[in-house]
Protein backbone atom coordinates (compact mmCIF):
# COMPACT_ATOMS: atom_id res chain seq x y z
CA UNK A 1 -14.90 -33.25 -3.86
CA UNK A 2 -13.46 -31.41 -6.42
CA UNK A 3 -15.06 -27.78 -4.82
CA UNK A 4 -13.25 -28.12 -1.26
CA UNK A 5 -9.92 -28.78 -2.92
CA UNK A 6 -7.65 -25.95 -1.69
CA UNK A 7 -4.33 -24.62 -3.85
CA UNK A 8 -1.29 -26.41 -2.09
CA UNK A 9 2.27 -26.40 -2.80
CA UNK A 10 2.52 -30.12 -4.28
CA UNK A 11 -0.05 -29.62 -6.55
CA UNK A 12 1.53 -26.70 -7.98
CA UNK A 13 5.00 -28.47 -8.14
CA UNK A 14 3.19 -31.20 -10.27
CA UNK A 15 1.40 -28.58 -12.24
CA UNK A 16 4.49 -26.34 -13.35
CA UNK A 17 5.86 -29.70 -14.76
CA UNK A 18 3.14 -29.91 -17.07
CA UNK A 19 3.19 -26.33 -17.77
CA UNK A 20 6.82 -26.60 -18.94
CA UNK A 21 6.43 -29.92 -20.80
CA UNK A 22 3.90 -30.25 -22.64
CA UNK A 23 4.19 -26.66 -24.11
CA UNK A 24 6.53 -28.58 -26.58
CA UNK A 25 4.63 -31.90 -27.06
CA UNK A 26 2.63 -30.22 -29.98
CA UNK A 27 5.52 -30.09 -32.15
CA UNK A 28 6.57 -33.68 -31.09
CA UNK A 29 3.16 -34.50 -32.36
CA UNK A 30 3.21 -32.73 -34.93
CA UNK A 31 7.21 -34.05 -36.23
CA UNK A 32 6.04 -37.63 -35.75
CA UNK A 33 2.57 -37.83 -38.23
CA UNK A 34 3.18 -35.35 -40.75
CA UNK A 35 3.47 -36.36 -44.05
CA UNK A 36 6.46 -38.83 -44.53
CA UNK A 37 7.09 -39.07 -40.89
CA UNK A 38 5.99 -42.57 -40.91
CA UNK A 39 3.39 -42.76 -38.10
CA UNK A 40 -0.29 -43.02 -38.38
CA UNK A 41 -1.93 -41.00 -35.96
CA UNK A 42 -3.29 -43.68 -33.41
CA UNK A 43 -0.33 -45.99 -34.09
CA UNK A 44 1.72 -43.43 -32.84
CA UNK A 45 -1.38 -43.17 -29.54
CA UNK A 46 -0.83 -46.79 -29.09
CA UNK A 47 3.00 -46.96 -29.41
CA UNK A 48 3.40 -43.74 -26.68
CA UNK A 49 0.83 -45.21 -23.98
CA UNK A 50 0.92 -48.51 -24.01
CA UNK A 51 5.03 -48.64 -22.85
CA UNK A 52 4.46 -45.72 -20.69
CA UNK A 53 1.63 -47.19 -18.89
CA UNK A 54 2.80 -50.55 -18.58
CA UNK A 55 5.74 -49.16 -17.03
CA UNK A 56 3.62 -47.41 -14.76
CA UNK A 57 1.79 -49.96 -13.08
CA UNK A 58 4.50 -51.99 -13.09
CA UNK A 59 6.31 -49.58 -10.71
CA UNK A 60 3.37 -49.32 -8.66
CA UNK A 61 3.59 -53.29 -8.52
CA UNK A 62 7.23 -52.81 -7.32
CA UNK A 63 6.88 -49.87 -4.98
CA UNK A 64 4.39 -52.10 -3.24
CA UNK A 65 1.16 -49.67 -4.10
CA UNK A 66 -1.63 -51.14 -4.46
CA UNK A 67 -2.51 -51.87 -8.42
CA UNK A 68 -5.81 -53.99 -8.10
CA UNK A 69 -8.70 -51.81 -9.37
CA UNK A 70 -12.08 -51.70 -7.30
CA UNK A 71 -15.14 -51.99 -9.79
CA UNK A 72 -15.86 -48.13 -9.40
CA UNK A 73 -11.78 -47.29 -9.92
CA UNK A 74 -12.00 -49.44 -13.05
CA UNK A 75 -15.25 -47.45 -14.30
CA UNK A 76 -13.62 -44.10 -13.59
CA UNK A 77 -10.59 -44.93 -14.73
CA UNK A 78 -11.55 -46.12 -17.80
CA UNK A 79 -13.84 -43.48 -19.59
CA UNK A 80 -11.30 -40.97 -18.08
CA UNK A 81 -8.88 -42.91 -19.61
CA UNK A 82 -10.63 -42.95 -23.30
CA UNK A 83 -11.60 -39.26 -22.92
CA UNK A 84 -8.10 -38.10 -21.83
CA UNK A 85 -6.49 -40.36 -24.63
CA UNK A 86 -8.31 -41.82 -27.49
CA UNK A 87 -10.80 -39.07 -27.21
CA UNK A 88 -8.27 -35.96 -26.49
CA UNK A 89 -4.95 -36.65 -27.55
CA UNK A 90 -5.86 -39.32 -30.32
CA UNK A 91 -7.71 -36.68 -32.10
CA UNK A 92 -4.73 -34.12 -31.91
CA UNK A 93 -2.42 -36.75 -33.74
CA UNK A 94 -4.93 -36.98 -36.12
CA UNK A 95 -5.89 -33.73 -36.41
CA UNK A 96 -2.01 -32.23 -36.80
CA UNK A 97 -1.91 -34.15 -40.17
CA UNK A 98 -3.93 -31.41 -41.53
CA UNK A 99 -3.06 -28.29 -39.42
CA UNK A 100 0.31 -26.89 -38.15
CA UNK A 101 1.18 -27.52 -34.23
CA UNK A 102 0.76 -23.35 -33.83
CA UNK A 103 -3.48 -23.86 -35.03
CA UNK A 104 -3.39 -26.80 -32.63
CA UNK A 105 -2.15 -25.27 -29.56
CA UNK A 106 -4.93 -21.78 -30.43
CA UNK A 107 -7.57 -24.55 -30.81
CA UNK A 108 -6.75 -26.38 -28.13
CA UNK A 109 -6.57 -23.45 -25.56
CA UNK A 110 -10.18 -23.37 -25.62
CA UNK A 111 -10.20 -26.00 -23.49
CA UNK A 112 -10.47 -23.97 -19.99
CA UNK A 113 -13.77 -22.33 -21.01
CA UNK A 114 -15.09 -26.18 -22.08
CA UNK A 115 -14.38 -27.35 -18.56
CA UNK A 116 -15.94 -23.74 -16.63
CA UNK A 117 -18.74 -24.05 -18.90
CA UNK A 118 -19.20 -27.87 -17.72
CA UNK A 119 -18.73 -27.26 -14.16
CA UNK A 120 -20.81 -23.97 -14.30
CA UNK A 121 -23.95 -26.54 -15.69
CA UNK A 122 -22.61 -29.23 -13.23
CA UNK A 123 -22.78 -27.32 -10.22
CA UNK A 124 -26.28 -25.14 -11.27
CA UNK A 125 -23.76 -22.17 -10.36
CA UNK A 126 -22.58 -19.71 -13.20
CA UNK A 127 -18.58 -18.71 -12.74
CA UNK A 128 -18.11 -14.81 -11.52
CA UNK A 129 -18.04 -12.36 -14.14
CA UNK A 130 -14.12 -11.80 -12.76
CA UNK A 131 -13.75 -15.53 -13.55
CA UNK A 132 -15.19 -15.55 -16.68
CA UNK A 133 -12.73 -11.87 -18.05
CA UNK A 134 -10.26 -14.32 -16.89
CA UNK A 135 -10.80 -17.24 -19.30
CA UNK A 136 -11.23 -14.62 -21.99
CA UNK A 137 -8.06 -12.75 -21.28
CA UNK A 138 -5.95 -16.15 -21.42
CA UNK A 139 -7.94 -16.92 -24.43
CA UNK A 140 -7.17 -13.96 -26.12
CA UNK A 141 -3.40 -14.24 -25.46
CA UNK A 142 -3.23 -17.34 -27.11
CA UNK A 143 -4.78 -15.50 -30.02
CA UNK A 144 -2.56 -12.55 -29.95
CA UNK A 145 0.51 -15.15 -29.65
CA UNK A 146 -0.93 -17.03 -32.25
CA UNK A 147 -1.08 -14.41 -34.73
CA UNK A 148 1.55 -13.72 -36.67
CA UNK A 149 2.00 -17.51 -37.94
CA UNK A 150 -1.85 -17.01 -38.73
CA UNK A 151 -1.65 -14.06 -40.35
CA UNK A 152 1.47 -15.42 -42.64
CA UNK A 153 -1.01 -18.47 -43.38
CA UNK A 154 -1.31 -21.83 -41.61
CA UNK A 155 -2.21 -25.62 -43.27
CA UNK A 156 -5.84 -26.51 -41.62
CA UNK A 157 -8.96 -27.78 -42.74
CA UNK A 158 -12.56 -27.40 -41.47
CA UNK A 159 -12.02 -31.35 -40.56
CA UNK A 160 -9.03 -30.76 -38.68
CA UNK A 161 -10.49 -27.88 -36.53
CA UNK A 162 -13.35 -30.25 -35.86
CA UNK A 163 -11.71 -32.76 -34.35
CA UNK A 164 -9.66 -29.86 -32.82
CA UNK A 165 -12.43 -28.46 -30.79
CA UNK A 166 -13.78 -32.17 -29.83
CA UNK A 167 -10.55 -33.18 -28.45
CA UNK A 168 -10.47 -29.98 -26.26
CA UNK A 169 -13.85 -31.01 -25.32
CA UNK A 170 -13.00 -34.87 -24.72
CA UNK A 171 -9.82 -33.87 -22.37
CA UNK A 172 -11.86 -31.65 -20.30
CA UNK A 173 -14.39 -33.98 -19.70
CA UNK A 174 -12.37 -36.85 -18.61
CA UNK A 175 -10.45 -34.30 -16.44
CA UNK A 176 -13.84 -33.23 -14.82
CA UNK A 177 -14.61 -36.67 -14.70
CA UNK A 178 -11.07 -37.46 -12.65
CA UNK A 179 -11.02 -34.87 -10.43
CA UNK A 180 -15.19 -35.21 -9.32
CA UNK A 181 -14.75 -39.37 -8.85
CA UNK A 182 -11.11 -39.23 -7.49
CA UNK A 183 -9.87 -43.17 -7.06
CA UNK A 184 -7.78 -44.70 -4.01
CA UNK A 185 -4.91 -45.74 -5.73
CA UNK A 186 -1.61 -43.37 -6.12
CA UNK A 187 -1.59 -41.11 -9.32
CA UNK A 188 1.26 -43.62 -10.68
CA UNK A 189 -1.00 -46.09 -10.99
CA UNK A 190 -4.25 -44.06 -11.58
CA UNK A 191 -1.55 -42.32 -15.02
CA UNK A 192 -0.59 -46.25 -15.77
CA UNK A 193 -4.07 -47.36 -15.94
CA UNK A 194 -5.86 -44.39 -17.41
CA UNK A 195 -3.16 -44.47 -20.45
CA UNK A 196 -3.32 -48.34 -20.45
CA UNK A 197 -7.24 -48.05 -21.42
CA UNK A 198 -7.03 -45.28 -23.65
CA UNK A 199 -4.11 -47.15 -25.46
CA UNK A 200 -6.40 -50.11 -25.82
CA UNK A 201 -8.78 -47.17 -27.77
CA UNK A 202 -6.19 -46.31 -29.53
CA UNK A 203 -5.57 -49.94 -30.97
CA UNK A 204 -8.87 -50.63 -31.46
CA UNK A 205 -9.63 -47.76 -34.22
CA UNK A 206 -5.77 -48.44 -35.66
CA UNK A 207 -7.12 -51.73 -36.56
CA UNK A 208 -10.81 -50.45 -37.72
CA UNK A 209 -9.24 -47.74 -39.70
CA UNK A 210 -7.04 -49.93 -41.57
CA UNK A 211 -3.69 -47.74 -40.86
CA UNK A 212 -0.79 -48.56 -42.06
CA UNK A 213 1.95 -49.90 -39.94
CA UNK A 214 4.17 -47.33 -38.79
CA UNK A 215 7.42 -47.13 -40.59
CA UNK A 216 9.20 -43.82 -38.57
CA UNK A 217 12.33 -41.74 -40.13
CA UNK A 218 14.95 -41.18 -37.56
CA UNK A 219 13.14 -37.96 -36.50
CA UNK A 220 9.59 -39.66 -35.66
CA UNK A 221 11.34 -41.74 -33.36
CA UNK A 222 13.25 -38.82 -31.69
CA UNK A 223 9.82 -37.63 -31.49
CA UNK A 224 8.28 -40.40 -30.14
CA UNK A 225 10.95 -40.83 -27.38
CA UNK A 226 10.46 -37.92 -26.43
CA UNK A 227 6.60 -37.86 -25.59
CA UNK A 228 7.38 -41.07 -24.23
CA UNK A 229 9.47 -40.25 -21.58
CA UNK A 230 8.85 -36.64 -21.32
CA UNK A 231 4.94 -36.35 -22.06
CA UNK A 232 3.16 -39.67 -21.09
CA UNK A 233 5.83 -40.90 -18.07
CA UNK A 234 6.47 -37.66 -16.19
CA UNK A 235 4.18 -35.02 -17.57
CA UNK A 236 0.87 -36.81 -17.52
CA UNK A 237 1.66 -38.81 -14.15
CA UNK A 238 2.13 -34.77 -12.88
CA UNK A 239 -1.14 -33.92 -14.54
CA UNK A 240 -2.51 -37.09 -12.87
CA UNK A 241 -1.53 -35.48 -9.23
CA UNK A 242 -2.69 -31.79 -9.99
CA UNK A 243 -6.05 -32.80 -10.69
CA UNK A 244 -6.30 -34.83 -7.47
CA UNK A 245 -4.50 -32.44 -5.53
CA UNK A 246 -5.52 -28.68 -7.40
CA UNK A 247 -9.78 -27.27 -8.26
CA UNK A 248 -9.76 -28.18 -12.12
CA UNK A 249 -10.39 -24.46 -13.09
CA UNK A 250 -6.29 -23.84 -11.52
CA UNK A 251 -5.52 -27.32 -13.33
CA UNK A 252 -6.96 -25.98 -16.78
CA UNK A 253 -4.83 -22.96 -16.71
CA UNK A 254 -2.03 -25.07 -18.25
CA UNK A 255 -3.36 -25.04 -22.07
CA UNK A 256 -3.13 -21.09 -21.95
CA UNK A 257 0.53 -21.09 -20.40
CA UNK A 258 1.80 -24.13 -22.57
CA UNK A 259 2.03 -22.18 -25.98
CA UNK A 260 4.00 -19.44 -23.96
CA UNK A 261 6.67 -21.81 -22.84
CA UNK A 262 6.85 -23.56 -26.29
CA UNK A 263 7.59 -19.97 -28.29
CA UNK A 264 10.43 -18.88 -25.26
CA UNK A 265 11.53 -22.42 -25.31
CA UNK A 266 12.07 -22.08 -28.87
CA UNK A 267 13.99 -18.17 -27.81
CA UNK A 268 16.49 -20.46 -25.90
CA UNK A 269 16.84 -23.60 -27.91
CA UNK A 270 16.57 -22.51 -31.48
CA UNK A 271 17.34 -18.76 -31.47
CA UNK A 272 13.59 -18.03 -32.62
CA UNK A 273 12.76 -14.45 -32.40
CA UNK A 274 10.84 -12.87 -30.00
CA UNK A 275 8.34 -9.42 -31.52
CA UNK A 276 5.74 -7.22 -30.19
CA UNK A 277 3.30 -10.05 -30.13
CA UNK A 278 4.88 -12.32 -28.65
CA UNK A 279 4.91 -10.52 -25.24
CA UNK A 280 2.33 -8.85 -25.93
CA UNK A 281 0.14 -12.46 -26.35
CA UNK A 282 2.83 -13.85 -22.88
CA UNK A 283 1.30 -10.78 -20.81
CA UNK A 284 -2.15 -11.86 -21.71
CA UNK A 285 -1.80 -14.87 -21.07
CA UNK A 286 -0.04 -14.63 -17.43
CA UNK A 287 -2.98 -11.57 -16.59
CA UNK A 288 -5.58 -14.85 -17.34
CA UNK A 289 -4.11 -17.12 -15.01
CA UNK A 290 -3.14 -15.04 -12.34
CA UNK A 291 -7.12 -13.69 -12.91
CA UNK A 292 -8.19 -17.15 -12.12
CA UNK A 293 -5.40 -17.68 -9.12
CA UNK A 294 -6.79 -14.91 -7.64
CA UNK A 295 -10.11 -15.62 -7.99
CA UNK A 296 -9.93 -18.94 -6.74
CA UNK A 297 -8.16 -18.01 -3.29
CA UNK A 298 -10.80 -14.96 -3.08
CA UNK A 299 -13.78 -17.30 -3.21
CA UNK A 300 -12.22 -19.99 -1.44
CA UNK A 301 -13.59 -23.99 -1.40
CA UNK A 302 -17.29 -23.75 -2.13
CA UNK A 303 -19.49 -25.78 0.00
């Protein structure tokens, strides 16, 4: 299914919301479980989801959609659901207690090469060689955006780029797994569900773990809010329709162009400076994913 989808219009509306969006939800992250912020990693999983997700559904319920699961909707939706969440984003809140949001975002835009690399074995089919310069370009931005703040030093460990490169490899996979077993019900209620299982992960390791409760400073909660509202209710419920509507390798552009929008967000919002590698790493970045735009519309749907 996911090889005849064709780049529309709607998809790409839904898709630009999550490439503005969630280019800031690192630092929200990364405000609300660093040290002294007050919120455990997959407290702060639970405590995002869980509202948004109930929410959700209950809109659905409202809107008169249809929010009873068939047997094979539950199954999908539920490992896509603990790969997206517990599997992806848990291990970002727990890895950003160790490394700054800037080695998060470089690790994390590895993610596009995870999923070709997936498909490519999926399919028995290996990506063009045009496809392929693509992913590397965008990759390579990143880098080159990335670099100054690396160069000047940045807090990781080798455990926190671990669980890094497994949460890049945990989102692509349930997003593979979304977009290849697509369900009937609308993406509100696919977003509700999906976050409402991995929010049930999320609780189930707070409690194995032995976290602490979460005790937030005023900021935390600001930050929690925020990806809340902003990254779980809007954002991900976008992501939700791209992938049903968009071919994942158009979908997966988004962790290249998020970092780009965070560091001009930050131009416009905070005065941050903007040098040599900054555009340098933006024009790198946009050559990727127009690379794989193009691509895409030159190969067409495959059968």
């Amino acid at each position: 299914m996911n090889a005849e989808k064709k780049v529309n219009l709607q998809g790409l509306l839904n898709l630009f919301v999550v490439y503005f969006v969630w280019g800031s939800t690192y630092l929200a992250i990364r405000v609300a479980v660093r040290e002294g912020s007050g919120f455990p990693p997959f407290a702060l999983g639970a405590m995002r989801v869980l509202p948004a997700a109930v929410l959700l559904i209950a809109w659905g319920a409202i809107t008169r959609q249809r929010v009873k699961l068939t047997r094979r909707e539950f199954v999908t939706l539920f490992f896509s659901g603990l790969l997206l969440w517990l599997g992806g984003n848990g291990l970002v809140n727990w890895s950003e207690q160790r490394a700054d949001s800037g080695i998060a975002a470089l690790m994390i835009a590895a993610t596009p090469i995870w999923v070709a690399t997936t498909e490519a074995i999926l399919d028995r089919r290996m990506p063009s060689l045009r496809f392929i310069g693509a992913l590397l370009i965008g990759f390579s931005g990143i880098a080159v955006l990335s670099w100054p703040v690396l160069r000047s030093g940045v807090r990781a460990d080798i455990l926190s780029i671990i669980g890094l490169l497994i949460a890049g490899f945990s989102w692509g996979s349930g997003t593979i797994l979304q977009s290849r077993r697509q369900v009937g019900v609308r993406s509100v209620v696919s977003a509700g569900y999906q976050q409402f299982f991995g929010g049930l992960g999320f609780v189930m390791i707070f409690l194995l773990s032995g976290e602490p409760l979460p005790d937030p400073v005023p900021e935390a909660w600001w930050a929690w809010g925020y990806l809340l509202v902003f990254g779980s209710l809007i954002s991900f419920t976008a992501y939700v329709r791209a992938v049903e509507l968009l071919p994942t390798s158009i979908v997966m552009t988004y962790p290249y162009v998020n970092p780009v929008i965070a560091v001009f967000l930050g131009r416009i919002v905070l005065n941050e400076s903007i040098t040599v590698w900054t555009i340098a790493g933006a024009v790198l970045v946009l050559l990727g994913v127009a690379g794989i735009f193009h691509e895409r519309r030159r190969n067409g749907p495959r059968p």
